[in-house]
PDB file of N, CA and C in Angstrom:
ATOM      1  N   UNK A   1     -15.222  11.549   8.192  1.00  0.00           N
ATOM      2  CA  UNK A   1     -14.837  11.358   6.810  1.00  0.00           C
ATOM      3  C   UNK A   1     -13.694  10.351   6.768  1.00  0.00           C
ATOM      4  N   UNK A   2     -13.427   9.532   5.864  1.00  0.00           N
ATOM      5  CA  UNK A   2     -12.534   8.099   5.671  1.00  0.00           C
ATOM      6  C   UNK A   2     -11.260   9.345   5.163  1.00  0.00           C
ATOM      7  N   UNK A   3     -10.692   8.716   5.734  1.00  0.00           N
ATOM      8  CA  UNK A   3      -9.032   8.909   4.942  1.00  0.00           C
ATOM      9  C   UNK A   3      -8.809   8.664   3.897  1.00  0.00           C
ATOM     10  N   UNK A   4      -8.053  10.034   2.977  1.00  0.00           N
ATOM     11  CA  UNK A   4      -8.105   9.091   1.376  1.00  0.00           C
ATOM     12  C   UNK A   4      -6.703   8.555   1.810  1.00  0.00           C
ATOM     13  N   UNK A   5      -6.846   7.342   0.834  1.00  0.00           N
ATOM     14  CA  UNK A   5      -5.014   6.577   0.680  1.00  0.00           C
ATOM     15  C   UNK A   5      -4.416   7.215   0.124  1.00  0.00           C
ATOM     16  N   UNK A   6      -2.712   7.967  -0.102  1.00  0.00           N
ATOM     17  CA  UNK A   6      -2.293   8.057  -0.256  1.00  0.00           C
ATOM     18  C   UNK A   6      -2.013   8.227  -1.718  1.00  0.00           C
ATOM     19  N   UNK A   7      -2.475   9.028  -2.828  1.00  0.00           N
ATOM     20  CA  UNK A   7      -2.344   9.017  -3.884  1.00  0.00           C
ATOM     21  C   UNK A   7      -3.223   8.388  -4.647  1.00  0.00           C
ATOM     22  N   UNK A   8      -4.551   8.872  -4.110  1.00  0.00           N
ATOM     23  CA  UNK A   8      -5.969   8.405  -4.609  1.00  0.00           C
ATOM     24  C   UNK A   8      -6.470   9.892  -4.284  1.00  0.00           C
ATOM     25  N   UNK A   9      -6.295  11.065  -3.990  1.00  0.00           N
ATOM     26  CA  UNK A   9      -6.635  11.999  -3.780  1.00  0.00           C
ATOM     27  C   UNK A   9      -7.543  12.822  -4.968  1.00  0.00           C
ATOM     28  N   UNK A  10      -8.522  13.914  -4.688  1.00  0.00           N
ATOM     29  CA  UNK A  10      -8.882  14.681  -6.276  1.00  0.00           C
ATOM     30  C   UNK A  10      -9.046  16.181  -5.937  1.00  0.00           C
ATOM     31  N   UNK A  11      -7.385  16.710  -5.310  1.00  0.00           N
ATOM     32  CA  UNK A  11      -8.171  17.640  -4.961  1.00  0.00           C
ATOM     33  C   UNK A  11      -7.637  18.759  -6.518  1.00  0.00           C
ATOM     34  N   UNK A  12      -7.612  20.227  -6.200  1.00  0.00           N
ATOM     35  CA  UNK A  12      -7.469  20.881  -6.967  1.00  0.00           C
ATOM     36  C   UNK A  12      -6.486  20.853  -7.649  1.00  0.00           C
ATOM     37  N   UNK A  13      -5.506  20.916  -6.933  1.00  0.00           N
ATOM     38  CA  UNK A  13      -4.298  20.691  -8.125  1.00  0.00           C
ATOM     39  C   UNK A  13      -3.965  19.199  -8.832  1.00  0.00           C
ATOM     40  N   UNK A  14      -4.453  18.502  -8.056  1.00  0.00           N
ATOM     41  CA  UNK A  14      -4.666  17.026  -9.098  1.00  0.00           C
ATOM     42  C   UNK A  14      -5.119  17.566 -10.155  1.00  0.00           C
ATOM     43  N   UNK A  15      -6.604  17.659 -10.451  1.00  0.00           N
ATOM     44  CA  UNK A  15      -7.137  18.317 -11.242  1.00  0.00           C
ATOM     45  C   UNK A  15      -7.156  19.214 -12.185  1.00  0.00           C
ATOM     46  N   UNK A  16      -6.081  20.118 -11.909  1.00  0.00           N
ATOM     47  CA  UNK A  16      -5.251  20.557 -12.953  1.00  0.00           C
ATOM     48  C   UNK A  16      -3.798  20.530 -13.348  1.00  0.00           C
ATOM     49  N   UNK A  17      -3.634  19.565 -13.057  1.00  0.00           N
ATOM     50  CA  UNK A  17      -2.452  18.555 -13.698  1.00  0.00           C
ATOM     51  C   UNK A  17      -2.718  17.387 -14.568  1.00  0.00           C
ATOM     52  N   UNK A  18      -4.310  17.015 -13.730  1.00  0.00           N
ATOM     53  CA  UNK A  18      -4.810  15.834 -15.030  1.00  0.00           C
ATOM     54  C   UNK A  18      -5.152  16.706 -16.067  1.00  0.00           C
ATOM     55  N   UNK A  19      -5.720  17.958 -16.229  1.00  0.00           N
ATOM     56  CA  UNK A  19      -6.290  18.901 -17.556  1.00  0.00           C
ATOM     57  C   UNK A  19      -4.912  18.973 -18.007  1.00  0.00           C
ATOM     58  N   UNK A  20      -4.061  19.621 -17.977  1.00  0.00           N
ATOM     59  CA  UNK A  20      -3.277  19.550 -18.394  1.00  0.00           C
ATOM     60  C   UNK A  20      -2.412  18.311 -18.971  1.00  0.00           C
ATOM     61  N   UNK A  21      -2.462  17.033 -18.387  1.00  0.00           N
ATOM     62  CA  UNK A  21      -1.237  16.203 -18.891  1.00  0.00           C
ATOM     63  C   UNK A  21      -2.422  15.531 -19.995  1.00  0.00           C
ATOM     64  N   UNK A  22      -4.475  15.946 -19.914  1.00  0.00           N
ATOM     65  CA  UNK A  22      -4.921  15.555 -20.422  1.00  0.00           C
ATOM     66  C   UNK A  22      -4.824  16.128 -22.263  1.00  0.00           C
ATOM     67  N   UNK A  23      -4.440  17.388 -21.857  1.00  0.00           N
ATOM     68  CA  UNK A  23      -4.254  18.678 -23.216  1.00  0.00           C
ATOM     69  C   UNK A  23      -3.422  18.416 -23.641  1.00  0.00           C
ATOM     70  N   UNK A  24      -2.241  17.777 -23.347  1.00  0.00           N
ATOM     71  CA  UNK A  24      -0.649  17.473 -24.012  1.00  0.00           C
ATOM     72  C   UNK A  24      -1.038  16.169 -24.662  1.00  0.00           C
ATOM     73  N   UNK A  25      -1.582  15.093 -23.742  1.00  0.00           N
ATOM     74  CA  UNK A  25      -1.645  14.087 -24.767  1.00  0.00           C
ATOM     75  C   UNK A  25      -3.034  13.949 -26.080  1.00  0.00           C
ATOM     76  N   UNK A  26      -3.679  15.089 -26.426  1.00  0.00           N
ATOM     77  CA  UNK A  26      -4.537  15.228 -26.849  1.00  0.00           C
ATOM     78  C   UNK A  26      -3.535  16.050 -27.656  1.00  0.00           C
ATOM     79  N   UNK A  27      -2.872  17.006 -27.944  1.00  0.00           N
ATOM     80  CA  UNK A  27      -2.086  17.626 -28.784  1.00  0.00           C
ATOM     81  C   UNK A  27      -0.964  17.144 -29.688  1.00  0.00           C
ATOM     82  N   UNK A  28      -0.223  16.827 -28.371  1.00  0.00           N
ATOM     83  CA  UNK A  28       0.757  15.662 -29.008  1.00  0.00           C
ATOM     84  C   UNK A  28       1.209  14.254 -28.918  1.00  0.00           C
ATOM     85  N   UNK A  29       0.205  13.825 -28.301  1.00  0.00           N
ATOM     86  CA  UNK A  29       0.256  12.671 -27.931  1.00  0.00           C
ATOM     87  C   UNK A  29       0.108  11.058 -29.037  1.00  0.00           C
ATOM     88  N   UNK A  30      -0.185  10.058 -28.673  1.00  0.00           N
ATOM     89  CA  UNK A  30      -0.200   9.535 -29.966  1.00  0.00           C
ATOM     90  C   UNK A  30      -1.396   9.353 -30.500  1.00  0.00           C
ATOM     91  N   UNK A  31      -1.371   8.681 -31.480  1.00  0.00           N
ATOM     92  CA  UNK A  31      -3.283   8.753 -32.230  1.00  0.00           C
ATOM     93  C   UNK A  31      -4.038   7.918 -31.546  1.00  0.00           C
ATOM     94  N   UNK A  32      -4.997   8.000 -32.028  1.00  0.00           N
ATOM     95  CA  UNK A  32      -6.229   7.276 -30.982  1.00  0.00           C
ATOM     96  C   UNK A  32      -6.155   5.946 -30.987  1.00  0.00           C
ATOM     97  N   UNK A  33      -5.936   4.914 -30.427  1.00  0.00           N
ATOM     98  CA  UNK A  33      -5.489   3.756 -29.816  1.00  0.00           C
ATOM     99  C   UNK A  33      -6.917   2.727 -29.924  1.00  0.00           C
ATOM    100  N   UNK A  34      -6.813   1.870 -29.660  1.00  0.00           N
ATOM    101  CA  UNK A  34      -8.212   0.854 -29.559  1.00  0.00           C
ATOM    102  C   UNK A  34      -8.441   1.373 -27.296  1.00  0.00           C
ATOM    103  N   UNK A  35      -9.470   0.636 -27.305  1.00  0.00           N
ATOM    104  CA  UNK A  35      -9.463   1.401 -25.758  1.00  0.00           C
ATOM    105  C   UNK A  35      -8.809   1.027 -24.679  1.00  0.00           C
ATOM    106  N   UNK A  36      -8.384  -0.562 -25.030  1.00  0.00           N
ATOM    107  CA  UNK A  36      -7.548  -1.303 -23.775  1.00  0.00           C
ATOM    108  C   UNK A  36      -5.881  -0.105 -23.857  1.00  0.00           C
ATOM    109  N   UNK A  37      -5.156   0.621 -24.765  1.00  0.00           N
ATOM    110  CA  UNK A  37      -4.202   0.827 -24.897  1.00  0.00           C
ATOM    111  C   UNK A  37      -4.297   2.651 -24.861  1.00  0.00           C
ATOM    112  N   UNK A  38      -5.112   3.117 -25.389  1.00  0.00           N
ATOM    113  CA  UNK A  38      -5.417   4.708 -25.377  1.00  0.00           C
ATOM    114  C   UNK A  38      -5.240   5.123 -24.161  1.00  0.00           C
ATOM    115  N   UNK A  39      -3.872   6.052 -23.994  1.00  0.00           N
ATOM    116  CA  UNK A  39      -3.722   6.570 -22.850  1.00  0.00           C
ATOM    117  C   UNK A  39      -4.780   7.696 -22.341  1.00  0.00           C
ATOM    118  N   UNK A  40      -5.577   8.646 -22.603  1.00  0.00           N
ATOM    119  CA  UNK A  40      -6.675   9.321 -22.615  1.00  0.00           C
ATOM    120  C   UNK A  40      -7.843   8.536 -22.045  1.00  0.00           C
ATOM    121  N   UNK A  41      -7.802   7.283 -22.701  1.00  0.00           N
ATOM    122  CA  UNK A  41      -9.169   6.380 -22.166  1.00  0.00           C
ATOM    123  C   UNK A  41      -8.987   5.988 -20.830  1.00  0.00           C
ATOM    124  N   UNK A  42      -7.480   5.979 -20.398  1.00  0.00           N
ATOM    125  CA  UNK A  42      -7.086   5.242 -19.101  1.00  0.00           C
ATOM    126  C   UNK A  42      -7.234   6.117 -18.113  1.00  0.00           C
ATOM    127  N   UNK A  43      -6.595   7.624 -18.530  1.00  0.00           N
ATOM    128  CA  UNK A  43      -7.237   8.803 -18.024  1.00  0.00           C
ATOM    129  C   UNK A  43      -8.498   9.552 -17.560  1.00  0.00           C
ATOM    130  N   UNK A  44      -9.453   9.097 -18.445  1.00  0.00           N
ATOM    131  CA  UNK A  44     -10.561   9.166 -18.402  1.00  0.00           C
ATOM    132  C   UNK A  44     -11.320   8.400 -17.573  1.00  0.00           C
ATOM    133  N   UNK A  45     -10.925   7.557 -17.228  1.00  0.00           N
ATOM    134  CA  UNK A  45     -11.306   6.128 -16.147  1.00  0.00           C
ATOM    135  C   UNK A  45     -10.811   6.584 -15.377  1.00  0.00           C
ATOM    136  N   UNK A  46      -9.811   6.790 -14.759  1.00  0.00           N
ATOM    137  CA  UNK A  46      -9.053   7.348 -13.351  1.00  0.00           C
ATOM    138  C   UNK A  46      -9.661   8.194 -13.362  1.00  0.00           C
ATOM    139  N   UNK A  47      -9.976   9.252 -13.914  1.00  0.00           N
ATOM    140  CA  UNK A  47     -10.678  10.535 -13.346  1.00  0.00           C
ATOM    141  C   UNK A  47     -11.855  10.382 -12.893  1.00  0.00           C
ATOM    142  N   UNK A  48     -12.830   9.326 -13.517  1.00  0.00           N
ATOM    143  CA  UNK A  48     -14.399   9.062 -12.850  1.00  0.00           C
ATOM    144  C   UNK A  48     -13.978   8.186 -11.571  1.00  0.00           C
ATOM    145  N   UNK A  49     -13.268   7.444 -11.890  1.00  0.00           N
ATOM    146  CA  UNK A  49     -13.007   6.278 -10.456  1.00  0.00           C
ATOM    147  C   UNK A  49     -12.810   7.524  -9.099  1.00  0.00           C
ATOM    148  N   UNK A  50     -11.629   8.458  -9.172  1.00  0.00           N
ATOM    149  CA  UNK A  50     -11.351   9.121  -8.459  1.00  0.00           C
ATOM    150  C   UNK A  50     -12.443  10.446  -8.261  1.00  0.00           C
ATOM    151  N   UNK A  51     -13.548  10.431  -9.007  1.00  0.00           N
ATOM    152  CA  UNK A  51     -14.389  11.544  -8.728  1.00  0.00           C
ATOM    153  C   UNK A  51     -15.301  10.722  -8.148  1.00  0.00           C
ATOM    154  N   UNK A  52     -15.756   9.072  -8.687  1.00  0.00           N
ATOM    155  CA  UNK A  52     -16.810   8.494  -7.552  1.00  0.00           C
ATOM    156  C   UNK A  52     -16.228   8.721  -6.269  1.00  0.00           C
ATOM    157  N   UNK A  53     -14.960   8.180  -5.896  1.00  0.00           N
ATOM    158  CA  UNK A  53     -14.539   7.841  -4.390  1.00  0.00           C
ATOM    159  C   UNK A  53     -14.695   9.092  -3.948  1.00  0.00           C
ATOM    160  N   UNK A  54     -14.446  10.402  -4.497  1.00  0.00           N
ATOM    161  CA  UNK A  54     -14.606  11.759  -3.616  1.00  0.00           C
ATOM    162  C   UNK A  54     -16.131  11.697  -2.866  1.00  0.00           C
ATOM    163  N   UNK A  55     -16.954  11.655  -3.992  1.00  0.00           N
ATOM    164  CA  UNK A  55     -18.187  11.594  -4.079  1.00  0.00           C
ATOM    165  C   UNK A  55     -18.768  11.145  -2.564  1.00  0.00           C
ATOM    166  N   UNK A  56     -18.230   9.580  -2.532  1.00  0.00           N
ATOM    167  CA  UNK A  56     -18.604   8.664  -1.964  1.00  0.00           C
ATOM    168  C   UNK A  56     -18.196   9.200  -0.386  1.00  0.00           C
ATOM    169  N   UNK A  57     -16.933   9.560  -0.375  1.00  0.00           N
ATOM    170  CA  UNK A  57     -16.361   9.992   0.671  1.00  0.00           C
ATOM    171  C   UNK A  57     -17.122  11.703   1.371  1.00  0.00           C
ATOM    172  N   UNK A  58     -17.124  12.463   0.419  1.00  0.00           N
ATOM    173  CA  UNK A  58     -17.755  13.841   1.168  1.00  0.00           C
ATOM    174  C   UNK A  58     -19.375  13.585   1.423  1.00  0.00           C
ATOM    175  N   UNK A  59     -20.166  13.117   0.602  1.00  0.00           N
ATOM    176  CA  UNK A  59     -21.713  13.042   0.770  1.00  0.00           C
ATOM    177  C   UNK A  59     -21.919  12.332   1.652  1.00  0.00           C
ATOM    178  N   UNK A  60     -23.166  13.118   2.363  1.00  0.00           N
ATOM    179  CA  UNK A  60     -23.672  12.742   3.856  1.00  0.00           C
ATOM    180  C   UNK A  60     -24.311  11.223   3.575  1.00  0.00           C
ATOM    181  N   UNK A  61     -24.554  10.219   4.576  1.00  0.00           N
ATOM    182  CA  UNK A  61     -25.160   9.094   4.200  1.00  0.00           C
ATOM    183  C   UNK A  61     -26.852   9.092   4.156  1.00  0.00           C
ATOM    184  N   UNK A  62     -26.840   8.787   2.894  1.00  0.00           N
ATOM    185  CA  UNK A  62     -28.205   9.222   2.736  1.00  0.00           C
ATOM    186  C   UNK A  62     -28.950   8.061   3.053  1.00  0.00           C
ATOM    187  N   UNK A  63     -30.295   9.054   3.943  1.00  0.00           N
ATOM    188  CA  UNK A  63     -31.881   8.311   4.501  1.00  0.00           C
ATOM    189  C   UNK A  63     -32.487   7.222   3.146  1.00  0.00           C
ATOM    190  N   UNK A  64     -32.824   5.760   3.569  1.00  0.00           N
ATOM    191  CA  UNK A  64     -33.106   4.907   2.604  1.00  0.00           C
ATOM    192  C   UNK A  64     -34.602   4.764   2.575  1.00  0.00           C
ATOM    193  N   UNK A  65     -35.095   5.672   1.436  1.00  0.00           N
ATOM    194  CA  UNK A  65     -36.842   5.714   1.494  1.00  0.00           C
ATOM    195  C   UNK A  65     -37.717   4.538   1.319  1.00  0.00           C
ATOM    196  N   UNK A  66     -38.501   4.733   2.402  1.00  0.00           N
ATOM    197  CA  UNK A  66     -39.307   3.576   2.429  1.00  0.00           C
ATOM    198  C   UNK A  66     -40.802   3.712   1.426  1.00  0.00           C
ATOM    199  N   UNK A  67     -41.256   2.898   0.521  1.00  0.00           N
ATOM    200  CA  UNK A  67     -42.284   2.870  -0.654  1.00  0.00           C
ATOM    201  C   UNK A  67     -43.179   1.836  -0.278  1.00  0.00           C
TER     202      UNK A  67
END
């Protein structure tokens, strides 16, 4: 398995620290932004980026079927 870098990690408590800092700025955070500036949207991107690389990193390398 590759080494994650240093603060690219997704493990559990990431994960619920992003729910959480995701619930605060959804509560009180500011209003909905266009998407380059919406902190939630930026959030939302880091969280898939960092759930592909898990992805990428734990799954076995998969057999390339021949058709």
């Amino acid at each position: 398995m590759a080494k994650v870098a240093r603060g690219e990690g997704f493990s559990l408590l990431w994960r619920l620290g992003w729910n959480i800092e995701y619930t605060l700025l959804h509560a009180v955070g500011p209003a909905t932004l266009d998407d380059a500036r919406d902190p939630r949207v930026a959030m939302e991107r880091d969280y898939e980026r960092r759930k592909a690389l898990h992805l990428a990193r734990t799954s076995p390398p998969s057999a390339v079927a021949a058709d």
